[in-house]
PDB file of N, CA and C in Angstrom:
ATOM      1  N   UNK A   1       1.867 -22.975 -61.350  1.00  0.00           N
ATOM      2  CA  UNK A   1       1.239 -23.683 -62.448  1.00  0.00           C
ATOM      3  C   UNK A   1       0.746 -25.055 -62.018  1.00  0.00           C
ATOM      4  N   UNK A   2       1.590 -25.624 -61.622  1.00  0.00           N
ATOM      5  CA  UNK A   2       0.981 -27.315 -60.985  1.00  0.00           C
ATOM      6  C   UNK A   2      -0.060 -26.909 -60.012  1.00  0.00           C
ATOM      7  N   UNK A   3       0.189 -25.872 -59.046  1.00  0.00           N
ATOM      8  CA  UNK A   3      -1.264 -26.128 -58.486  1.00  0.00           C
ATOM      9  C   UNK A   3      -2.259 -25.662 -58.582  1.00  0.00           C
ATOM     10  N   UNK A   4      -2.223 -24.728 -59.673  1.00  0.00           N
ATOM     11  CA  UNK A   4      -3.348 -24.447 -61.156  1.00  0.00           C
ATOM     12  C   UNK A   4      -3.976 -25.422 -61.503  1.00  0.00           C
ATOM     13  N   UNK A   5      -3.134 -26.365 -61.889  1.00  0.00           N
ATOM     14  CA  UNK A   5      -3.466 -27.713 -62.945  1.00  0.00           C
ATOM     15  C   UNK A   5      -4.429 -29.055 -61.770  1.00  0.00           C
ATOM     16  N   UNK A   6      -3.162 -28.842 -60.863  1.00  0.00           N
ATOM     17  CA  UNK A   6      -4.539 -29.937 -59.524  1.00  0.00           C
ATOM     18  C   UNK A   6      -5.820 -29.492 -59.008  1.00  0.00           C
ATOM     19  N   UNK A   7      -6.171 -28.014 -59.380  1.00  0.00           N
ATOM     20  CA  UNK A   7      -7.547 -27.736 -58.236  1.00  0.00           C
ATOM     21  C   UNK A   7      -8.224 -27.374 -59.697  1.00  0.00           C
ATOM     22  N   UNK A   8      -7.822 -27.125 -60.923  1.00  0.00           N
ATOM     23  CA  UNK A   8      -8.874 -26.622 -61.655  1.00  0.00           C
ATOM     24  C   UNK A   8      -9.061 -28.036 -62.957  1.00  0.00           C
ATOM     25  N   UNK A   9      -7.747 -28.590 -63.123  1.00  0.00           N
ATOM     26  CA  UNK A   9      -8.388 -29.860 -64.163  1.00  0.00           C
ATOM     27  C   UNK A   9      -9.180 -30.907 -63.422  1.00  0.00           C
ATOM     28  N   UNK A  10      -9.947 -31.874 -64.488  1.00  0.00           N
ATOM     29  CA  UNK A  10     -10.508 -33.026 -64.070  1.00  0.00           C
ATOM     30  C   UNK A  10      -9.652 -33.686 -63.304  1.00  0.00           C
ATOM     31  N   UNK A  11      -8.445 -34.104 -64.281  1.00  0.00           N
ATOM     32  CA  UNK A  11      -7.657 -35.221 -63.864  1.00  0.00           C
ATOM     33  C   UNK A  11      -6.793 -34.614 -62.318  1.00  0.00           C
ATOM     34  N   UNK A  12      -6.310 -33.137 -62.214  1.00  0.00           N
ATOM     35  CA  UNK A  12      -6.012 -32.722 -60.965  1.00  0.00           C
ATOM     36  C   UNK A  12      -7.194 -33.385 -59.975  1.00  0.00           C
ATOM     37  N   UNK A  13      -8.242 -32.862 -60.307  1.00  0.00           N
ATOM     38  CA  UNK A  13      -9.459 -32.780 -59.264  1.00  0.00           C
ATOM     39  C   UNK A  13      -9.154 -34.726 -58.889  1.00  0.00           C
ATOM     40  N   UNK A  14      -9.283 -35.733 -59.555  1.00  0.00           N
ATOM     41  CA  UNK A  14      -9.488 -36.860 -59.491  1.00  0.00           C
ATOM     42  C   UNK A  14      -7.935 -37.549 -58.961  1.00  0.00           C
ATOM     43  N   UNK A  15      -6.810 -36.804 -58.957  1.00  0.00           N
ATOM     44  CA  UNK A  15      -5.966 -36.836 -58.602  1.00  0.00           C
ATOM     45  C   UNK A  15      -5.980 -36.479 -56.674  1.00  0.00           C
ATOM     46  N   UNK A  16      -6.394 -34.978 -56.591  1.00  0.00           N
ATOM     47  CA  UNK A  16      -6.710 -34.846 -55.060  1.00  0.00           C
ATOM     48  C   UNK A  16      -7.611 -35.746 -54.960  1.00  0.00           C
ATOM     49  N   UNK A  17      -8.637 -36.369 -55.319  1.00  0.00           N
ATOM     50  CA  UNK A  17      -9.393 -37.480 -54.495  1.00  0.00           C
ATOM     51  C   UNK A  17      -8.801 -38.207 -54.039  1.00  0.00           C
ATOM     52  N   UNK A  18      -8.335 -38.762 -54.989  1.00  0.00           N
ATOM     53  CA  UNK A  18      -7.203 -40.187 -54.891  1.00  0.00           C
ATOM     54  C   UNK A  18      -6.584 -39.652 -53.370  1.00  0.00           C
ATOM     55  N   UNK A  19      -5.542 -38.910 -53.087  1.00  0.00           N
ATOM     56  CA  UNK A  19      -4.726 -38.366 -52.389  1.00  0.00           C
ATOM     57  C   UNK A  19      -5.286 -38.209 -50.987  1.00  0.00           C
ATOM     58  N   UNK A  20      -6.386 -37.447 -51.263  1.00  0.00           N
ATOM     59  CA  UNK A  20      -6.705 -37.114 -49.738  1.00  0.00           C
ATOM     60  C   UNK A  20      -7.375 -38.807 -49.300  1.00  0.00           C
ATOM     61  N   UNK A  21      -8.250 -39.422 -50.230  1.00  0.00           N
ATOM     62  CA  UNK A  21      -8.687 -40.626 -49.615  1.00  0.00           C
ATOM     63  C   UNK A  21      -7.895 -41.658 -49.227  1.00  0.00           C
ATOM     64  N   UNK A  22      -7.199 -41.698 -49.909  1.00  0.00           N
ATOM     65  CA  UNK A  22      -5.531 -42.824 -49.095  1.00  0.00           C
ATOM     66  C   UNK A  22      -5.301 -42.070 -47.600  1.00  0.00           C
ATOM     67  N   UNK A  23      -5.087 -40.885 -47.869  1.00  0.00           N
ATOM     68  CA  UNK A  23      -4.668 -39.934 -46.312  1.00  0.00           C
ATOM     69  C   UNK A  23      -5.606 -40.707 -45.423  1.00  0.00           C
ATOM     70  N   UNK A  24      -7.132 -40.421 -45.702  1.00  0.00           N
ATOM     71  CA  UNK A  24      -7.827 -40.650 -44.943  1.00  0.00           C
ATOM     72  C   UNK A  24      -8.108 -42.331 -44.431  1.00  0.00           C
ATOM     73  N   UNK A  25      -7.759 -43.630 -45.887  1.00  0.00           N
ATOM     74  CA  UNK A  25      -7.821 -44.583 -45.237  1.00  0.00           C
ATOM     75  C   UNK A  25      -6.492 -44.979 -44.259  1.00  0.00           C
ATOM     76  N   UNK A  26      -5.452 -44.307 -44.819  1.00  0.00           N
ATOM     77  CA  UNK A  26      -4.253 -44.736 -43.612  1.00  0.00           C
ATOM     78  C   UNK A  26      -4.474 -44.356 -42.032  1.00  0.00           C
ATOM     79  N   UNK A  27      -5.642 -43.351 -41.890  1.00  0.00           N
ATOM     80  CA  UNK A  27      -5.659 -43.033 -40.508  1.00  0.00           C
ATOM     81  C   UNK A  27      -6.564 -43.666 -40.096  1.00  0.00           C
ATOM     82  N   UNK A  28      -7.978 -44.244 -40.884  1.00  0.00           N
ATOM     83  CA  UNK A  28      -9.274 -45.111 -40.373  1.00  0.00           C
ATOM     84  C   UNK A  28      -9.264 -46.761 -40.172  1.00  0.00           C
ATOM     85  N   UNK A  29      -7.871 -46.961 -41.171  1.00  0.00           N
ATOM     86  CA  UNK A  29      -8.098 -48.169 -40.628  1.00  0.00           C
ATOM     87  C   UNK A  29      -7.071 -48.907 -39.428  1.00  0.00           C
ATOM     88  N   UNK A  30      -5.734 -48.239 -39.342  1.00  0.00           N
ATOM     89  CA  UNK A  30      -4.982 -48.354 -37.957  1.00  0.00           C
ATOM     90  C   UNK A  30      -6.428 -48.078 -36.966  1.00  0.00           C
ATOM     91  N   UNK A  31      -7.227 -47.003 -36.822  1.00  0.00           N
ATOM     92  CA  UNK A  31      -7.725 -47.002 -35.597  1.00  0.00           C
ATOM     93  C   UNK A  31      -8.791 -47.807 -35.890  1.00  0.00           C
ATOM     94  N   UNK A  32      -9.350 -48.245 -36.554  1.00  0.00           N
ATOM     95  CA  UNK A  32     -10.610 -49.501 -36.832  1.00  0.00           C
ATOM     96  C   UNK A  32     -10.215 -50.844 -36.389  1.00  0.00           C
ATOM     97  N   UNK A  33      -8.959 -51.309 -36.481  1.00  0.00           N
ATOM     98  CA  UNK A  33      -8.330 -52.009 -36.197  1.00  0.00           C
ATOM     99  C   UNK A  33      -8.111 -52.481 -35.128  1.00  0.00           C
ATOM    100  N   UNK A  34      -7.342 -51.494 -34.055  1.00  0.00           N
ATOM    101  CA  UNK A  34      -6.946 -51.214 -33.064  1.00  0.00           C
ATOM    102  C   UNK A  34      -8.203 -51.380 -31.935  1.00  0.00           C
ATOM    103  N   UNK A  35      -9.160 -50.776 -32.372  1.00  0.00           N
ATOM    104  CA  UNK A  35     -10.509 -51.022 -31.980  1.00  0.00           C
ATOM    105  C   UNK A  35     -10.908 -52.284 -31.676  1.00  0.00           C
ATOM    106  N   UNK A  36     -10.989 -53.042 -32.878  1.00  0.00           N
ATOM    107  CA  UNK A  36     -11.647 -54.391 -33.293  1.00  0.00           C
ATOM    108  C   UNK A  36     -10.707 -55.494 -32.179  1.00  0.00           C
ATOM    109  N   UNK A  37      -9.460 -55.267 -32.283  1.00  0.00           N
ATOM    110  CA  UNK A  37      -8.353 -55.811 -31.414  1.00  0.00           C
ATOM    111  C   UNK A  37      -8.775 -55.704 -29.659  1.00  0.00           C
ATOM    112  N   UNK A  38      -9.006 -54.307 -29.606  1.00  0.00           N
ATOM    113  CA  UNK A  38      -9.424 -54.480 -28.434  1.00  0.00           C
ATOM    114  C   UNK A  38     -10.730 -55.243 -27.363  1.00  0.00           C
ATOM    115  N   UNK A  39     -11.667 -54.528 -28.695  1.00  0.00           N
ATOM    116  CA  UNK A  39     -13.087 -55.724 -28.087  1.00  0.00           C
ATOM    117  C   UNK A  39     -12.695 -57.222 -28.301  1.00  0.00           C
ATOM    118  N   UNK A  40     -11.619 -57.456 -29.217  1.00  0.00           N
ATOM    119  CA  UNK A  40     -11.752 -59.241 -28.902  1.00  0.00           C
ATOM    120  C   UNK A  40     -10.940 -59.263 -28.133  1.00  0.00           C
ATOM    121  N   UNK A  41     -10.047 -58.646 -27.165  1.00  0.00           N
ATOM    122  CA  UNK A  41      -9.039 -59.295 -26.169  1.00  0.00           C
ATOM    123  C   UNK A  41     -10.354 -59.128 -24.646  1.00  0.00           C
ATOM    124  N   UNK A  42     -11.019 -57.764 -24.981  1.00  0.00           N
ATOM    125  CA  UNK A  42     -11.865 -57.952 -23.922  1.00  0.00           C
ATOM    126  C   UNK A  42     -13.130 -58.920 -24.034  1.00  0.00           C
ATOM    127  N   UNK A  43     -13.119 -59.731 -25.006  1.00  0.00           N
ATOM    128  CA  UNK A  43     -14.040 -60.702 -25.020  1.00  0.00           C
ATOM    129  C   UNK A  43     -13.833 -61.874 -24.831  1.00  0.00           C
ATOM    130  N   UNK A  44     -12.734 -61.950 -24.785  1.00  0.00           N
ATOM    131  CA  UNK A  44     -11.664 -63.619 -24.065  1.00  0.00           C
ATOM    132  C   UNK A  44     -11.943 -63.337 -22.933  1.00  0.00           C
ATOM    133  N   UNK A  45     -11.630 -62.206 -22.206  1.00  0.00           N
ATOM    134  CA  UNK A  45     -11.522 -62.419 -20.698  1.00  0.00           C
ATOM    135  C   UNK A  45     -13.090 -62.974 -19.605  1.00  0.00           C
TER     136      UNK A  45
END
């Protein structure tokens, strides 16, 4: 029944957005980061 209610209501549907897009910013911005960190240590040198 609940996962009736998440893939076929609005508020499910707007619920998985929510969900997967947090997923997705917790993994883009460690490595955006990590990135950005690196070109400025290689830009001191």
């Amino acid at each position: 029944m609940a996962w009736n209610l998440l893939f076929t209501s609005d508020i499910g549907l707007m619920s998985l957005f929510v969900i997967v897009f947090v997923i997705g910013m917790s993994i883009f911005f460690p490595r955006f980061i990590a990135k950005k960190m690196e070109e400025e240590s290689t830009d001191k040198k």
